[in-house]
N, C-alpha and C. Protein backbone atom coordinates (compact mmCIF):
# COMPACT_ATOMS: atom_id res chain seq x y z
N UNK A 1 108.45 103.96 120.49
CA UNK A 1 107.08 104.29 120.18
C UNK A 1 107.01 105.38 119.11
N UNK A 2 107.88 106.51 119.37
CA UNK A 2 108.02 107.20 118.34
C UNK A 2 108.43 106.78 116.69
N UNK A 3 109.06 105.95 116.67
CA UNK A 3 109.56 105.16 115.52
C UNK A 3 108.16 104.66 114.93
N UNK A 4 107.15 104.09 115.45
CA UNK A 4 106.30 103.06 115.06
C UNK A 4 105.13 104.35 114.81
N UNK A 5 105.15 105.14 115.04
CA UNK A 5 104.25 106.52 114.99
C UNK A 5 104.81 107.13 113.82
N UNK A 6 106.00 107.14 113.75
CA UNK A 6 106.33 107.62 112.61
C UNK A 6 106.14 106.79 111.31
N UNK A 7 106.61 105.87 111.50
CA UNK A 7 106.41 104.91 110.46
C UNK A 7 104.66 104.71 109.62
N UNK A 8 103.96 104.34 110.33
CA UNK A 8 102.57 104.31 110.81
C UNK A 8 102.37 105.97 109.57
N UNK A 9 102.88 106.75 110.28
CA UNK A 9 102.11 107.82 109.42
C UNK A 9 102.66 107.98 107.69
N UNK A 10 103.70 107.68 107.91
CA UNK A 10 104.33 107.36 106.51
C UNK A 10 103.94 106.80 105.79
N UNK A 11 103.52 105.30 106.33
CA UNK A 11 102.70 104.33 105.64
C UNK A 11 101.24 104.54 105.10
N UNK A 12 100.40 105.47 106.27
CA UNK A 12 99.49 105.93 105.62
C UNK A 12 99.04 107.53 104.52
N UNK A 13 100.34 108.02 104.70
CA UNK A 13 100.28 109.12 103.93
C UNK A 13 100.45 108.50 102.04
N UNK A 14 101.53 107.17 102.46
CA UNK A 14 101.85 106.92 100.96
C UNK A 14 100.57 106.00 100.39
N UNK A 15 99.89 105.29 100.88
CA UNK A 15 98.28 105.10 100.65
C UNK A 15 97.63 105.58 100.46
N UNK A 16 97.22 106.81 101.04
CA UNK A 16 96.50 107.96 100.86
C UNK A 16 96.87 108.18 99.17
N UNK A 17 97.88 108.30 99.04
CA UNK A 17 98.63 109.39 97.42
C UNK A 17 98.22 108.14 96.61
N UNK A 18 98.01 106.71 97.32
CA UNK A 18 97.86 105.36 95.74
C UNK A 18 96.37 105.78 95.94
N UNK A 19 95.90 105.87 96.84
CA UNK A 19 94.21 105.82 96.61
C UNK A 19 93.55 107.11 95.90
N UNK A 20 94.65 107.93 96.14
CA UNK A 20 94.04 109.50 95.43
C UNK A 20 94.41 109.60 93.64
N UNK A 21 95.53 108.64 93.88
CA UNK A 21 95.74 108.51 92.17
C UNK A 21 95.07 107.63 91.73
N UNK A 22 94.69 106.62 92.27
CA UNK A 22 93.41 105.46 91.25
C UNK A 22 92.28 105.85 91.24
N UNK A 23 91.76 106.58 92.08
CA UNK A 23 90.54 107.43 92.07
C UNK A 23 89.98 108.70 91.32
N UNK A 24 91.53 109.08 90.69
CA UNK A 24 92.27 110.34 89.83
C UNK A 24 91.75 109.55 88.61
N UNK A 25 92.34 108.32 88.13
CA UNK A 25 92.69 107.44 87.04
C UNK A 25 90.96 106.86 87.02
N UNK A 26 90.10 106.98 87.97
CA UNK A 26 89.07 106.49 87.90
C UNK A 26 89.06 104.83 87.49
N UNK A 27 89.56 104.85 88.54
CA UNK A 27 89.90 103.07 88.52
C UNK A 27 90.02 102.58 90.08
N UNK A 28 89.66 103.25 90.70
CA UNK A 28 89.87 102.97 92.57
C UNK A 28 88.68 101.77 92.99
N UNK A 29 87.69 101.98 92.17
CA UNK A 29 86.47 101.09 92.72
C UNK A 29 86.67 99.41 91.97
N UNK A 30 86.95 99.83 90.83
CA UNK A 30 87.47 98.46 90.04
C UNK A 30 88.24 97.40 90.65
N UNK A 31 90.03 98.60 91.32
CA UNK A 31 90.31 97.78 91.43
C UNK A 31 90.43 96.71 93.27
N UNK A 32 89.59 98.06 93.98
CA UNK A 32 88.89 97.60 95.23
C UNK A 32 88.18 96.26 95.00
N UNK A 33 87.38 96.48 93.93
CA UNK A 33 86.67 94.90 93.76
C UNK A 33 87.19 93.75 93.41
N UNK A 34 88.67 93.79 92.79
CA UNK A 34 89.60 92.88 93.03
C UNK A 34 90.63 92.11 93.72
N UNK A 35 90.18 93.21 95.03
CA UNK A 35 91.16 92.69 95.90
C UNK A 35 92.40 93.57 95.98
N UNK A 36 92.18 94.21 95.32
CA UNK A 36 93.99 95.39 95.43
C UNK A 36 93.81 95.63 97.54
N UNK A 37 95.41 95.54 97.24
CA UNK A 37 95.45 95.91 99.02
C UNK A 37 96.68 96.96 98.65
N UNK A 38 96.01 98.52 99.07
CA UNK A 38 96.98 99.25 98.88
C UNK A 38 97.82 99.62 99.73
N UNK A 39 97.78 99.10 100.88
CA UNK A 39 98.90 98.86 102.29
C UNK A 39 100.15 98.29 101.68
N UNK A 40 99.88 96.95 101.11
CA UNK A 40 100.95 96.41 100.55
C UNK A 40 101.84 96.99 99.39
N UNK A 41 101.14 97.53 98.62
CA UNK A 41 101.93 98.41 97.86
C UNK A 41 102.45 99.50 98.46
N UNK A 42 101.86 99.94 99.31
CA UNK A 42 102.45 101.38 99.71
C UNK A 42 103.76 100.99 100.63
N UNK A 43 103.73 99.58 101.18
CA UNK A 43 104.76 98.74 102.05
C UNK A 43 106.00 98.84 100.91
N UNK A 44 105.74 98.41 99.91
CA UNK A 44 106.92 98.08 98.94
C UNK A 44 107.34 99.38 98.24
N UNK A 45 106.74 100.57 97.90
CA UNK A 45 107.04 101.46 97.95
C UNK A 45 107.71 102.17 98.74
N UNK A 46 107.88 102.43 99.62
CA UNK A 46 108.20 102.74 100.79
C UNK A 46 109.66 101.86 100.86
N UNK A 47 109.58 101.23 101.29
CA UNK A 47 110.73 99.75 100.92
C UNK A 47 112.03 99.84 99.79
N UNK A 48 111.32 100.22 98.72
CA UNK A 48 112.18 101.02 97.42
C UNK A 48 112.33 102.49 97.75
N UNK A 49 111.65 103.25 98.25
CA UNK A 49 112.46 104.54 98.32
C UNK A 49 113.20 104.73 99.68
N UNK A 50 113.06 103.77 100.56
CA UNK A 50 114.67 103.79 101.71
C UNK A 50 115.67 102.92 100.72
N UNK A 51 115.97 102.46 99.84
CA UNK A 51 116.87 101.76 99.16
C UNK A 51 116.78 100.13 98.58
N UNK A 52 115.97 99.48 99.82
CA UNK A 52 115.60 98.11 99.46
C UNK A 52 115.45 97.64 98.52
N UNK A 53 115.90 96.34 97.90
CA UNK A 53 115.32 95.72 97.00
C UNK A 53 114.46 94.94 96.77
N UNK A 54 113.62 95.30 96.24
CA UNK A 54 112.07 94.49 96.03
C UNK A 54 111.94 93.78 94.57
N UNK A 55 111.90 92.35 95.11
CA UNK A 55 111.97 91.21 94.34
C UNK A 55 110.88 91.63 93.37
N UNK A 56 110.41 91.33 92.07
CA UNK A 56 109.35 91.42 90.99
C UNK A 56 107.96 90.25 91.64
N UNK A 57 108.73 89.46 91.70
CA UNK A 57 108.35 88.10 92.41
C UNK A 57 108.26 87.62 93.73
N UNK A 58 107.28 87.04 94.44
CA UNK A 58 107.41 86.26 95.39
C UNK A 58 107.82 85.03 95.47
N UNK A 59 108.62 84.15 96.00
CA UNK A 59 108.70 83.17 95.93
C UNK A 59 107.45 82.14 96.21
């Protein structure tokens, strides 16, 4: 449980920092209206800085 608490906050701290920089960049509402899901990025981020490799591409 602790693991998933931890994780959990990680995940939302590194969301927090994409939403505070597109909002910085004045581009947060734009790209809200397109559908940006910044969970997922902050997933693959996250993903690359424990070491993972993250494909460019989805299959």
């Amino acid at each position: 449980m602790a693991d998933l608490t931890a994780e959990t906050a990680r995940l939302m701290k590194v969301t927090e920092a994409i939403v505070a920089e597109l909002d910085r960049q004045g581009v947060a509402e734009a790209v809200a209206d397109l559908g940006f899901d910044p969970l997922e990025l902050a997933r693959v981020v996250i993903r690359a800085a424990d070491g993972d490799v993250v494909p460019f591409r989805r299959p």
